[in-house]
C-alpha atoms as a PDB file:
ATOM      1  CA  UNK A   1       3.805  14.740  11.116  1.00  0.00           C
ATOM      2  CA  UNK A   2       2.934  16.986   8.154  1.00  0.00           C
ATOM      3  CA  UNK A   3       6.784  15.939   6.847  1.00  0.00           C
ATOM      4  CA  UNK A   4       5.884  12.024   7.314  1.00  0.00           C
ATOM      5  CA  UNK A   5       2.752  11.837   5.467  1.00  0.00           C
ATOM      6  CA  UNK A   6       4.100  13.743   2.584  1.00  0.00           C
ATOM      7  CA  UNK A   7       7.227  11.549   2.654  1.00  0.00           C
ATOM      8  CA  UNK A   8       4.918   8.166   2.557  1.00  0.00           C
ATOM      9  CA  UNK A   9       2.873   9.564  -0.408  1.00  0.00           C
ATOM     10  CA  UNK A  10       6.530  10.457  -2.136  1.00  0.00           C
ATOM     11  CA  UNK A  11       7.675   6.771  -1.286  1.00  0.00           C
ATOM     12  CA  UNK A  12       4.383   5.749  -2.853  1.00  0.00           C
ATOM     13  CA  UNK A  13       5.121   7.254  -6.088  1.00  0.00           C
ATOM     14  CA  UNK A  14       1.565   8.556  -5.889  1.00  0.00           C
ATOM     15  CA  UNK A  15      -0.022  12.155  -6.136  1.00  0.00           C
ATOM     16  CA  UNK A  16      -1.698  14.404  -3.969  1.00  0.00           C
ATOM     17  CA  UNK A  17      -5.082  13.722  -5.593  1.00  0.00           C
ATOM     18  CA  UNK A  18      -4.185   9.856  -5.651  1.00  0.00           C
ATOM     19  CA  UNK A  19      -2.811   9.164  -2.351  1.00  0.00           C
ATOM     20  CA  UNK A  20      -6.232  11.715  -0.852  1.00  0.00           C
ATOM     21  CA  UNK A  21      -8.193   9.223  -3.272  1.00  0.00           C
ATOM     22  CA  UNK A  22      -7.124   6.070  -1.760  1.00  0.00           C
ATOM     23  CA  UNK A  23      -7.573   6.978   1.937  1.00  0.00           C
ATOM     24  CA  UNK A  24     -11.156   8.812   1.252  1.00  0.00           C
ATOM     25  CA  UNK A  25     -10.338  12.667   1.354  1.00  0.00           C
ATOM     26  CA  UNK A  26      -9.602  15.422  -1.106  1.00  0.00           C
ATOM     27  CA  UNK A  27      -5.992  16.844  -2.620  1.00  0.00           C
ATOM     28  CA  UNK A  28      -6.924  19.652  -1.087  1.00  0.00           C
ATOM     29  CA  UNK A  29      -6.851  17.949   2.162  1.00  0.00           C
ATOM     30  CA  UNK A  30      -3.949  16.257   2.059  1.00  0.00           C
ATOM     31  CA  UNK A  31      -1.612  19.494   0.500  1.00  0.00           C
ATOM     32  CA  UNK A  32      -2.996  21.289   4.048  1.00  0.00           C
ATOM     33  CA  UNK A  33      -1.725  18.147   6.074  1.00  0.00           C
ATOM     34  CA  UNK A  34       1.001  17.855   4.331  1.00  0.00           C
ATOM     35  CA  UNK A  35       1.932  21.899   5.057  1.00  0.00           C
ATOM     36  CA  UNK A  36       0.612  21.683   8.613  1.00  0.00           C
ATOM     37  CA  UNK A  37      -2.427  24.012   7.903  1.00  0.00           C
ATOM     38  CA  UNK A  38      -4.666  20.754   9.276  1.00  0.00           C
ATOM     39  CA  UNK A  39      -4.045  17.975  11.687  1.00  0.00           C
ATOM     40  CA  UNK A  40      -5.318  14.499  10.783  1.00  0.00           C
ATOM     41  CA  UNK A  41      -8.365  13.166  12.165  1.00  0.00           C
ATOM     42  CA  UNK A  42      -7.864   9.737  13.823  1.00  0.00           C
ATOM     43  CA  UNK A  43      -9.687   8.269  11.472  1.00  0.00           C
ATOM     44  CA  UNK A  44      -7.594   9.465   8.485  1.00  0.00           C
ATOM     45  CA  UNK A  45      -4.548   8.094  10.798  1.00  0.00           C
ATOM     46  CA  UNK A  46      -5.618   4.624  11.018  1.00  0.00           C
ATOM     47  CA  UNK A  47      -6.870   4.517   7.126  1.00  0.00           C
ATOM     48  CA  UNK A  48      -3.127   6.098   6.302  1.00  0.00           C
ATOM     49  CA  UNK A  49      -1.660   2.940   8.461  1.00  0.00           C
ATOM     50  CA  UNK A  50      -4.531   0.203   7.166  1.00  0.00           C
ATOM     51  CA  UNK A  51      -4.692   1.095   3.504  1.00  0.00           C
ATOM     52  CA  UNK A  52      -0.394   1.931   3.120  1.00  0.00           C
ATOM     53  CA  UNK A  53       0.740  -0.574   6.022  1.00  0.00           C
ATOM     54  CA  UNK A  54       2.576   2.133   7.561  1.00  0.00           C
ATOM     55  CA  UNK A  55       3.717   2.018  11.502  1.00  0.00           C
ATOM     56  CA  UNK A  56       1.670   4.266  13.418  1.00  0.00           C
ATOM     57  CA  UNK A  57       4.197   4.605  15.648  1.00  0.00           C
ATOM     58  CA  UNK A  58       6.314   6.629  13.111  1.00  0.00           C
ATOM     59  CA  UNK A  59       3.421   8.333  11.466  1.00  0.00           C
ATOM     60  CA  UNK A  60       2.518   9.843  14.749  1.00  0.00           C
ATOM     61  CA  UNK A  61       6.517  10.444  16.210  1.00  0.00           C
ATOM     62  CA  UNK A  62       8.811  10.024  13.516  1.00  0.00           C
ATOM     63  CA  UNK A  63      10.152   6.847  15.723  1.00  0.00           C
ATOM     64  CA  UNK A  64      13.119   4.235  13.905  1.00  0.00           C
ATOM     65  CA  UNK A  65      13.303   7.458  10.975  1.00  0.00           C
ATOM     66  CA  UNK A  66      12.457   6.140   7.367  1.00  0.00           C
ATOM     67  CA  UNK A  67      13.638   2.510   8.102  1.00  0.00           C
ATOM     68  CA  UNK A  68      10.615   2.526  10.453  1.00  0.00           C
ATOM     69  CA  UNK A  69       8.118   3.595   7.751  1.00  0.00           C
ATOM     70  CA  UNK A  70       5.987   0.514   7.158  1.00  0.00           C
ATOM     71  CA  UNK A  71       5.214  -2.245   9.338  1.00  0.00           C
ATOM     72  CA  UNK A  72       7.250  -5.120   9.058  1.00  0.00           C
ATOM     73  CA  UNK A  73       5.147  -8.468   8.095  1.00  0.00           C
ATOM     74  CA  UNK A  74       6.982 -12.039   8.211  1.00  0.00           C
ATOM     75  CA  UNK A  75       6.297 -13.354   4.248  1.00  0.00           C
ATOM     76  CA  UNK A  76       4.351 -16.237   5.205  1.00  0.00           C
ATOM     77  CA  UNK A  77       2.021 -13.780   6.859  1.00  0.00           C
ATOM     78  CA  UNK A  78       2.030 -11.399   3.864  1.00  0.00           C
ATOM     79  CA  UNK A  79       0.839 -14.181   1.810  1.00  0.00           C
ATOM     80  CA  UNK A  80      -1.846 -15.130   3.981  1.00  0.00           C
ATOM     81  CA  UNK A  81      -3.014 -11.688   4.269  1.00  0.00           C
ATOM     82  CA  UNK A  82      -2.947 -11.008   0.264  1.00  0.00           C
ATOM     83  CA  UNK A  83      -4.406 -13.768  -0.578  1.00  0.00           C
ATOM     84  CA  UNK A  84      -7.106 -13.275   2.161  1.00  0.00           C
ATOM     85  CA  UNK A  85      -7.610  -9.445   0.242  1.00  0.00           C
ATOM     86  CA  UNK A  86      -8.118 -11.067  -2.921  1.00  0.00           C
ATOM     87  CA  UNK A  87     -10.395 -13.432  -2.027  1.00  0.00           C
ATOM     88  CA  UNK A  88     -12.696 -10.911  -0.794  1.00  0.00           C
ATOM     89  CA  UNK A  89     -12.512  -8.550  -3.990  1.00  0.00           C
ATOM     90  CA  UNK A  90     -15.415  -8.853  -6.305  1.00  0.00           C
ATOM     91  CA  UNK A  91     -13.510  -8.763  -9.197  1.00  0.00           C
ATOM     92  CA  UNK A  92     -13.996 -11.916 -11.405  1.00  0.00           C
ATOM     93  CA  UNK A  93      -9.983 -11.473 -13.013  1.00  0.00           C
ATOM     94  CA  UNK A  94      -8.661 -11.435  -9.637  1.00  0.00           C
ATOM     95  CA  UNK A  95     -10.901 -14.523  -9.051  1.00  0.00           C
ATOM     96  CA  UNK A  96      -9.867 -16.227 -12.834  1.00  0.00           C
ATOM     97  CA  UNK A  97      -6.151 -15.268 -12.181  1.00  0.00           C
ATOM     98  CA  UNK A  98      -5.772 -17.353  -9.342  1.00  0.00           C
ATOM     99  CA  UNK A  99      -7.285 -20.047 -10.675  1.00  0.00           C
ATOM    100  CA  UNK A 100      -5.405 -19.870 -13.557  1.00  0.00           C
ATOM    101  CA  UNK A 101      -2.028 -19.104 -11.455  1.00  0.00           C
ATOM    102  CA  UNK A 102      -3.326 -23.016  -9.369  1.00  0.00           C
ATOM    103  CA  UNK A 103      -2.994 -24.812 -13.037  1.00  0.00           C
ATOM    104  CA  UNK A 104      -0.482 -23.635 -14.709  1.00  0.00           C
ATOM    105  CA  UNK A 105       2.503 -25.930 -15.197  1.00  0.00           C
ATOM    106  CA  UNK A 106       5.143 -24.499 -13.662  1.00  0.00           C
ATOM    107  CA  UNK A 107       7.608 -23.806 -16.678  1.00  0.00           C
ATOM    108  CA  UNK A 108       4.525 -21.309 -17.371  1.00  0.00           C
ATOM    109  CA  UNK A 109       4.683 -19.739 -13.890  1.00  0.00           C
ATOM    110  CA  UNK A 110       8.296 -18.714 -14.583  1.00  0.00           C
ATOM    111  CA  UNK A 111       7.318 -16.907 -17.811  1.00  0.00           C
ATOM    112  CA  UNK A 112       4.176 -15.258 -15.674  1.00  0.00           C
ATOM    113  CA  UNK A 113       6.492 -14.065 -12.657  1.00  0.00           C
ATOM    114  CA  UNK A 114       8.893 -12.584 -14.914  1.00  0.00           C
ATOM    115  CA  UNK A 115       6.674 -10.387 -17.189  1.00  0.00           C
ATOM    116  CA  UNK A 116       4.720  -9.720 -13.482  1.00  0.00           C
ATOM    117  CA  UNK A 117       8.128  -8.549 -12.328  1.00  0.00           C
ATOM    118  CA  UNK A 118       9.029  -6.399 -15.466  1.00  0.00           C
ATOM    119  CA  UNK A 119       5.230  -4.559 -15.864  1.00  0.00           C
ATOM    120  CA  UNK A 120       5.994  -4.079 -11.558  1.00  0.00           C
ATOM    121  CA  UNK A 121       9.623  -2.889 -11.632  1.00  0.00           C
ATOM    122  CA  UNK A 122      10.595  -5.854 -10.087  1.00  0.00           C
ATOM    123  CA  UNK A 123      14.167  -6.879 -10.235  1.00  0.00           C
END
């Protein structure tokens, strides 16, 4: 497992200290999972799978190899489920953004999702 969860912080372009950051434990923590000097506690499993979207399944066994990594959401469903995460934030841009996103005209949306896509790495 200790290969996995350094492979899905790798494929997450983040760091050690980062990736421990997001999921609630130290760098220190995750360099001994990722070596095998510590198992993961359950809990730290299911915040790896919730906060990345990664299949347990392959977490735990390696099952479907890389391909497998993340779970697979239909993009209707993915929209409903980011836009049900953003509506819970308490972050008034997030709020204002989408607001502004539901006015704009939508010659202005094009100009929007473009420079979106370029600050992302979006091609």
């Amino acid at each position: 497992m200790e290969n996995r969860i350094k492979e899905l912080r790798k494929k997450t372009g983040l760091n050690q200290a980062d990736f421990g950051k997001r999921i609630g434990i130290t760098k220190s923590s995750v360099s001994k999972l990722e070596l095998g000097e510590n198992s993961p506690s359950e809990q730290t499993l299911m915040l790896i799978c919730k906060t990345f979207g990664v299949n347990e399944v392959w977490l735990r066994t390696g099952e479907g190899g890389s391909d497998n990594m993340f779970v697979k959401i239909d993009p209707e469903d993915r929209y409903s489920l980011s836009l049900g995460k953003l509506t819970i934030e308490e972050n008034q841009f997030i709020k204002n953004a989408i607001n502004y996103l539901a006015d704009a005209e939508p010659e202005k949306l094009k100009i929007i999702e473009d420079f979106m896509k370029s600050c992302l790495g979006i091609k």
